[in-house]
N, C-alpha and C. Protein backbone atom coordinates (compact mmCIF):
# COMPACT_ATOMS: atom_id res chain seq x y z
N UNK A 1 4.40 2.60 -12.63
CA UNK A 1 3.61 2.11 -11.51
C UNK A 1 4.42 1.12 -10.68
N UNK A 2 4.86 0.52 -11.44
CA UNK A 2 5.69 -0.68 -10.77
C UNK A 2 7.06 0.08 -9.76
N UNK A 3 7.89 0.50 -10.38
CA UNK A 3 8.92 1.19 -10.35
C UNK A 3 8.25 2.21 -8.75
N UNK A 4 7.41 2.88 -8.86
CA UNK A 4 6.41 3.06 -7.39
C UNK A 4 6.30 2.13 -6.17
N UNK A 5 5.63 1.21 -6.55
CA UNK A 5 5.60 -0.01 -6.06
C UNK A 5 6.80 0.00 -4.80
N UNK A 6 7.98 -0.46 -6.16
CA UNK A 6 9.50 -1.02 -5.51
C UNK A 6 9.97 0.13 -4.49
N UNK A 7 9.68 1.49 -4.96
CA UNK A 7 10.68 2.22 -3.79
C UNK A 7 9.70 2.03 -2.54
N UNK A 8 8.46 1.59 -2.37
CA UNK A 8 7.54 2.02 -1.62
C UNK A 8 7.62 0.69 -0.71
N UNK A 9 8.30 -0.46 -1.19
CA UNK A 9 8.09 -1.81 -0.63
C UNK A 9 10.13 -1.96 -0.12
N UNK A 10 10.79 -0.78 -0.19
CA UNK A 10 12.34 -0.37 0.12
C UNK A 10 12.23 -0.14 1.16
N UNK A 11 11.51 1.14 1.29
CA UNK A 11 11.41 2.01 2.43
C UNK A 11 10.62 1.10 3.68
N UNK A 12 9.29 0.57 2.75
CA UNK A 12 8.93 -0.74 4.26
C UNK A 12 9.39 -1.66 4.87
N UNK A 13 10.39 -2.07 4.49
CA UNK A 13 11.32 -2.73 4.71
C UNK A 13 12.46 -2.37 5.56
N UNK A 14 12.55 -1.39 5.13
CA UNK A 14 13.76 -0.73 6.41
C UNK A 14 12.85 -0.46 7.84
N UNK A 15 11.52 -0.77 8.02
CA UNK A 15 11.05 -0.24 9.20
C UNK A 15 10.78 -1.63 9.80
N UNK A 16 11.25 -2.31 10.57
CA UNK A 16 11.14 -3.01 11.50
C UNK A 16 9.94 -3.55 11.98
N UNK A 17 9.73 -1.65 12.81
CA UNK A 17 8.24 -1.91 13.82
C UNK A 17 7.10 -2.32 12.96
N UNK A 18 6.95 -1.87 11.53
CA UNK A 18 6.10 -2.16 11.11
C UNK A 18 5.37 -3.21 10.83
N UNK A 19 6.66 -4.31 10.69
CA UNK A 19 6.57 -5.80 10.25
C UNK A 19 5.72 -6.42 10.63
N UNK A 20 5.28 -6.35 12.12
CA UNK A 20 4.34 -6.62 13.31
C UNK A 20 3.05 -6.54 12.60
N UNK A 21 2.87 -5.65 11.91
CA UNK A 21 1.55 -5.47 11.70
C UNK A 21 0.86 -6.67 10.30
N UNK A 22 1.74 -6.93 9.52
CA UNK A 22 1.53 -7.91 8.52
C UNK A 22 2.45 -9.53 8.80
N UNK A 23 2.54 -9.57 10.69
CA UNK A 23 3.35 -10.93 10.56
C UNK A 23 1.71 -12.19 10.37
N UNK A 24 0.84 -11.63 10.68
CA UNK A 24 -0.14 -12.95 10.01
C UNK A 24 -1.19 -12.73 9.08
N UNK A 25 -0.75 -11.54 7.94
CA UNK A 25 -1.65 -11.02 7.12
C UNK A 25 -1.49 -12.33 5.89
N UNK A 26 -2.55 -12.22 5.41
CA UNK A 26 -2.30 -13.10 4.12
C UNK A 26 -3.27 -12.46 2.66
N UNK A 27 -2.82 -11.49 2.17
CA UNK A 27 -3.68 -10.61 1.24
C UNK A 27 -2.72 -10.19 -0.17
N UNK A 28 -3.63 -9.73 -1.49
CA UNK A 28 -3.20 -9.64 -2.68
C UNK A 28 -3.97 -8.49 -2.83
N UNK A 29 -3.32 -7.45 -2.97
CA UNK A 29 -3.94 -6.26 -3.12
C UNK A 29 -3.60 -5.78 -4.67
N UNK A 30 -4.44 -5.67 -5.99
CA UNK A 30 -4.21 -4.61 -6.92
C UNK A 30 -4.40 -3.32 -6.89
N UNK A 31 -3.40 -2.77 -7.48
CA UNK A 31 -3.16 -0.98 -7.41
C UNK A 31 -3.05 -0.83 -8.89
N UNK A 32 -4.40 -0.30 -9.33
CA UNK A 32 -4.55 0.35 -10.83
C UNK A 32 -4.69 1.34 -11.16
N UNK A 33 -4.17 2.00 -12.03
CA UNK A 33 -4.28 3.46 -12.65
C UNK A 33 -4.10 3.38 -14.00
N UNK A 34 -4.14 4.66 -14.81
CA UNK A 34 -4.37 4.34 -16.12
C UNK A 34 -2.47 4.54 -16.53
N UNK A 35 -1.65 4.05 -15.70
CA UNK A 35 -0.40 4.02 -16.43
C UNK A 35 -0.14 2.35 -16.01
N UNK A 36 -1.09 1.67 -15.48
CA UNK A 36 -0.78 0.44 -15.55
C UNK A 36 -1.10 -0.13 -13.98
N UNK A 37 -0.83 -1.55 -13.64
CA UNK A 37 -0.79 -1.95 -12.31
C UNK A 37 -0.37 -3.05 -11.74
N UNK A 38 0.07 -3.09 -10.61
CA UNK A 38 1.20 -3.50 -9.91
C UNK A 38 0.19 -4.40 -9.22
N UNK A 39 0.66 -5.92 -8.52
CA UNK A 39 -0.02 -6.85 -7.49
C UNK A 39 0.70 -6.64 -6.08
N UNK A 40 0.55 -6.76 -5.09
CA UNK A 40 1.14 -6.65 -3.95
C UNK A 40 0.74 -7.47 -3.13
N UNK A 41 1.55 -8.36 -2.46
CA UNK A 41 1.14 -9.85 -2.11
C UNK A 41 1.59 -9.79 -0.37
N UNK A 42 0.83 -9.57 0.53
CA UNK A 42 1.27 -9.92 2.23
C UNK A 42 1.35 -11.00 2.53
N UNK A 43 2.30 -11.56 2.96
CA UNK A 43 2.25 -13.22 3.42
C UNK A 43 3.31 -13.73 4.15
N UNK A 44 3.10 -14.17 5.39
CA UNK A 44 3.90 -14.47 6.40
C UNK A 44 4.95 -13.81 6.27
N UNK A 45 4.51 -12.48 7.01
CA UNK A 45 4.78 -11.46 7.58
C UNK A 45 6.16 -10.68 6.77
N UNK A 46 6.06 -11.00 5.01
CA UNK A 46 6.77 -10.03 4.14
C UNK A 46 5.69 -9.40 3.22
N UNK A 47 6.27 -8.36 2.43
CA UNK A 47 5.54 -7.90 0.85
C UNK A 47 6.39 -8.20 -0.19
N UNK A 48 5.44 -8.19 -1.01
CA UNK A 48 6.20 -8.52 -2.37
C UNK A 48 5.66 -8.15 -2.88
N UNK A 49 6.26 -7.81 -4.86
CA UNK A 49 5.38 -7.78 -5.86
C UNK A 49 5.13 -8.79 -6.72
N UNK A 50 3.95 -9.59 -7.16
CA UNK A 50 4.01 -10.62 -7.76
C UNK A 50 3.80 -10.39 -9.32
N UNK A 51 4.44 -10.81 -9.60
CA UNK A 51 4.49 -10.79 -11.54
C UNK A 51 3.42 -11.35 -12.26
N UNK A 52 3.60 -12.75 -11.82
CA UNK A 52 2.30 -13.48 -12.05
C UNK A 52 1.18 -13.77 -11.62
N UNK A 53 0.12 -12.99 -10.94
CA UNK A 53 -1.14 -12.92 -9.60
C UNK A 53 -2.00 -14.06 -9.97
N UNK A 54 -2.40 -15.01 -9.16
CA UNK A 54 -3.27 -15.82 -9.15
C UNK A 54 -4.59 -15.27 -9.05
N UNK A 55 -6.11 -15.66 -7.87
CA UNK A 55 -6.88 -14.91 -7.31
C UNK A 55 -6.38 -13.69 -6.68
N UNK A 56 -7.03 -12.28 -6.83
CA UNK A 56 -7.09 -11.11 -6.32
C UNK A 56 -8.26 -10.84 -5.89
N UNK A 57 -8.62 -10.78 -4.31
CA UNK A 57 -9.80 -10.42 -3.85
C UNK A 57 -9.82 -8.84 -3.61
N UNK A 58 -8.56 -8.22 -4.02
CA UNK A 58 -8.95 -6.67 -3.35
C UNK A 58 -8.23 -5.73 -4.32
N UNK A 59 -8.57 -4.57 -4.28
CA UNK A 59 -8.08 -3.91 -5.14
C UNK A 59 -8.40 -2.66 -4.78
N UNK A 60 -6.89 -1.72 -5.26
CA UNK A 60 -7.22 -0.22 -5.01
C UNK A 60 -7.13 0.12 -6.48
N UNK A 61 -8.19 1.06 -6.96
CA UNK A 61 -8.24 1.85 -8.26
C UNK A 61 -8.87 3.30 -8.28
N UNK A 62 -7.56 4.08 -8.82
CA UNK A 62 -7.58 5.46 -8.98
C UNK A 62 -6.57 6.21 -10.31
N UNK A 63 -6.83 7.44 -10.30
CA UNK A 63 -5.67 7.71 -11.25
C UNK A 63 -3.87 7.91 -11.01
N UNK A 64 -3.72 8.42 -11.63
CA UNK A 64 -1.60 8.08 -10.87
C UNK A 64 -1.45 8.96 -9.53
N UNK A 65 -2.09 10.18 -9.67
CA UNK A 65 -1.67 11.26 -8.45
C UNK A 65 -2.43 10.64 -7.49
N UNK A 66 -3.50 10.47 -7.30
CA UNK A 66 -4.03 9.29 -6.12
C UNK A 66 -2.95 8.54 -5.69
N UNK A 67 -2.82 7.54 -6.58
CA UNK A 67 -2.00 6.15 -6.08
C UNK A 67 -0.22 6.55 -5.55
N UNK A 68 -0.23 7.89 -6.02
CA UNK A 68 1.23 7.83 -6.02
C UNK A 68 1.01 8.73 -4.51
N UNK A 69 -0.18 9.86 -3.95
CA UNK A 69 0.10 10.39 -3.11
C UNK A 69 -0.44 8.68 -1.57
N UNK A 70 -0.86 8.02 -1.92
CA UNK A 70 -1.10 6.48 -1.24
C UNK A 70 0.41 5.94 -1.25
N UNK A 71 1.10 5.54 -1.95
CA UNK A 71 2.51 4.83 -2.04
C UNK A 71 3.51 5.58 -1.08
N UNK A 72 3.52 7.22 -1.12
CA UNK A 72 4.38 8.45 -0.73
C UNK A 72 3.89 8.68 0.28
N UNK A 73 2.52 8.63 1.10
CA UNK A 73 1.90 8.62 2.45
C UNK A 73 1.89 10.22 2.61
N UNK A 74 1.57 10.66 1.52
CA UNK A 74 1.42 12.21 1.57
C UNK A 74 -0.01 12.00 1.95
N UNK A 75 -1.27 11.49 1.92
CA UNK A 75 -2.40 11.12 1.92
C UNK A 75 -2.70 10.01 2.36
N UNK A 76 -4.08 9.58 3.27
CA UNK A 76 -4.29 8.47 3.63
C UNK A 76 -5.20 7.98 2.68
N UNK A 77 -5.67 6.33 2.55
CA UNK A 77 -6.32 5.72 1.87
C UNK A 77 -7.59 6.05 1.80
N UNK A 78 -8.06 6.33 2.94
CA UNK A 78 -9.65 6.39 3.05
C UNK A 78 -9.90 8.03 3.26
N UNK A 79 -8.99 8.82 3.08
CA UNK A 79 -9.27 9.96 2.61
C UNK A 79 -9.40 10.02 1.23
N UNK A 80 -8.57 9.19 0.67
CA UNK A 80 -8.54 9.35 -0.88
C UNK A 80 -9.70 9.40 -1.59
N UNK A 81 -10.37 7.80 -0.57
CA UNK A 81 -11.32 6.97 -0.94
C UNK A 81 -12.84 8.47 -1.04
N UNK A 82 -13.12 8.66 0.42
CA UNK A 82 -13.79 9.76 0.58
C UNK A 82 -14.08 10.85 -0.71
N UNK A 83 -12.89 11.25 -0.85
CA UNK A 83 -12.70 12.51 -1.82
C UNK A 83 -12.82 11.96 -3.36
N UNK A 84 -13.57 10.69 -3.32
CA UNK A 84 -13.95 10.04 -4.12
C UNK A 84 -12.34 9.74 -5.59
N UNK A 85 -11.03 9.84 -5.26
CA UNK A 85 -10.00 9.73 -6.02
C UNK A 85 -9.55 8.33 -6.42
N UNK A 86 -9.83 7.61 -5.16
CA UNK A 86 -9.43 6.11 -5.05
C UNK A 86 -10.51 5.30 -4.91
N UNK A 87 -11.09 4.17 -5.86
CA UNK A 87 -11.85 3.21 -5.37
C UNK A 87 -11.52 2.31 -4.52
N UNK A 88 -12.02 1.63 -3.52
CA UNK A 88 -11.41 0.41 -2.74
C UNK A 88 -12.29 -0.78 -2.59
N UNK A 89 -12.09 -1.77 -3.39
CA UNK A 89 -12.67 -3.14 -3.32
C UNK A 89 -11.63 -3.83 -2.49
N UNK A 90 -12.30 -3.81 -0.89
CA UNK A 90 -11.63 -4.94 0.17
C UNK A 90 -12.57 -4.75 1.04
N UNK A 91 -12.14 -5.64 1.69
CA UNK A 91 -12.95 -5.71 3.13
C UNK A 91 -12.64 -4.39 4.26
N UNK A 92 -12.89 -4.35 4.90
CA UNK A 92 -12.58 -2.94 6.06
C UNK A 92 -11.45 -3.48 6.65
N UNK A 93 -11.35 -4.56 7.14
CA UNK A 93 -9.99 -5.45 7.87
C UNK A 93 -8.74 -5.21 7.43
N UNK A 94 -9.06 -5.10 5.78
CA UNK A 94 -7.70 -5.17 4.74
C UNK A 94 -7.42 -3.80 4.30
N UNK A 95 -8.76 -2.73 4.20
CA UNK A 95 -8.48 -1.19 3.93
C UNK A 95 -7.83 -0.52 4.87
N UNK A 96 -8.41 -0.97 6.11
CA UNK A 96 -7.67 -0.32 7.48
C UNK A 96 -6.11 -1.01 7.91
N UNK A 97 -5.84 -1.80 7.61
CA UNK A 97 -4.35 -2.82 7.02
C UNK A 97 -3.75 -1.63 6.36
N UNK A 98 -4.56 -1.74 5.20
CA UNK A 98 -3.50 -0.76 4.21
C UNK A 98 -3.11 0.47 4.56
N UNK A 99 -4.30 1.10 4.79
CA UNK A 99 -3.80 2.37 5.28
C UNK A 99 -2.96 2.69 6.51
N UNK A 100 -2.97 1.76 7.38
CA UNK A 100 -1.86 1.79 8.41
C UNK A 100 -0.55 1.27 8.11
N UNK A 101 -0.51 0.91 6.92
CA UNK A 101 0.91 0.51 6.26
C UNK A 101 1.52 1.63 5.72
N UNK A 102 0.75 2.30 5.00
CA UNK A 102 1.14 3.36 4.20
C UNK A 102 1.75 4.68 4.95
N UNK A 103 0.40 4.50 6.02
CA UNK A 103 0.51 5.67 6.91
C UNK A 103 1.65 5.61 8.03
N UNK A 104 1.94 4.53 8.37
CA UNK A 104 3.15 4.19 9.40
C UNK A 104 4.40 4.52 8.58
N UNK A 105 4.64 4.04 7.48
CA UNK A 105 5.48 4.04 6.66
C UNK A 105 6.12 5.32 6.53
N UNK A 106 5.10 6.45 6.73
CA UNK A 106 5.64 8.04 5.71
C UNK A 106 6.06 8.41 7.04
N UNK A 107 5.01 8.04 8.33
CA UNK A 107 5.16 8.79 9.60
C UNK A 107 6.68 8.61 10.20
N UNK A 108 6.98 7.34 10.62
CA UNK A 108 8.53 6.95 10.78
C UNK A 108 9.37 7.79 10.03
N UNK A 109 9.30 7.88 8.60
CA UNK A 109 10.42 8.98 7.79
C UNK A 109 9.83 10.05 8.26
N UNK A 110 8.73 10.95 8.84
CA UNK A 110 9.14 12.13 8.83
C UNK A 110 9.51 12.14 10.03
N UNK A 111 9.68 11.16 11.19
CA UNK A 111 9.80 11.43 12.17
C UNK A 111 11.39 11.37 12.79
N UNK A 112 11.95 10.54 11.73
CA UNK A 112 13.69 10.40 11.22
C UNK A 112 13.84 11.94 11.26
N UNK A 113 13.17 12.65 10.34
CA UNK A 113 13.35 14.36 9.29
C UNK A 113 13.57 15.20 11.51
N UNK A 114 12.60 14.98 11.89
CA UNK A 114 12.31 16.29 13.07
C UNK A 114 13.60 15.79 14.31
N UNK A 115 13.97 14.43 14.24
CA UNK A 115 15.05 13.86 14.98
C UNK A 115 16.54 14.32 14.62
């Protein structure tokens, strides 16, 4: 899960434009599945993974092919959510956050692929 996580917080990182979108986010998102779970921390305007999580107000929980087609942006969040695969405890502010992270994220690489 973790090891997910890291390539997924690589690749966001190499995108620039994206940065914009979490330069005044301040959120702790858990991502659980039954192989374990990772914290993911937004805060002045980087990500990280935190080892040690204090309060967690939000959380995504599903099984691995969920979370992993969410990390890989093969799938959006609130489709997941829909198709009942992924639970999402957050606010709408922070689900629609996420999923435009995820989703910006895969779109830029495929859009590298057709260039």
């Amino acid at each position: 899960m973790k090891e997910l996580a890291e390539k997924f917080l690589e690749k966001f990182t190499l995108q620039g434009h994206i940065l914009s979108l979490i330069k005044h986010a301040d959120i702790k998102v858990k991502f659980n599945c039954e192989k374990g779970s990772v914290v993911i921390q937004i805060k002045n305007g980087q990500m990280s993974i935190l080892n040690d999580p204090e309060i967690i107000c939000s959380e995504v929980k599903g099984d691995m092919q969920a979370i992993q087609q969410l990390f890989e942006g093969t799938e959006t969040l609130r489709t997941l959510e829909k198709k009942g695969q992924l639970t999402v405890t957050a606010p709408l502010r922070t689900t629609l956050l996420l999923e435009s992270i995820f989703f910006l994220t895969k779109a830029h690489e495929n859009l590298a692929k057709v260039i």
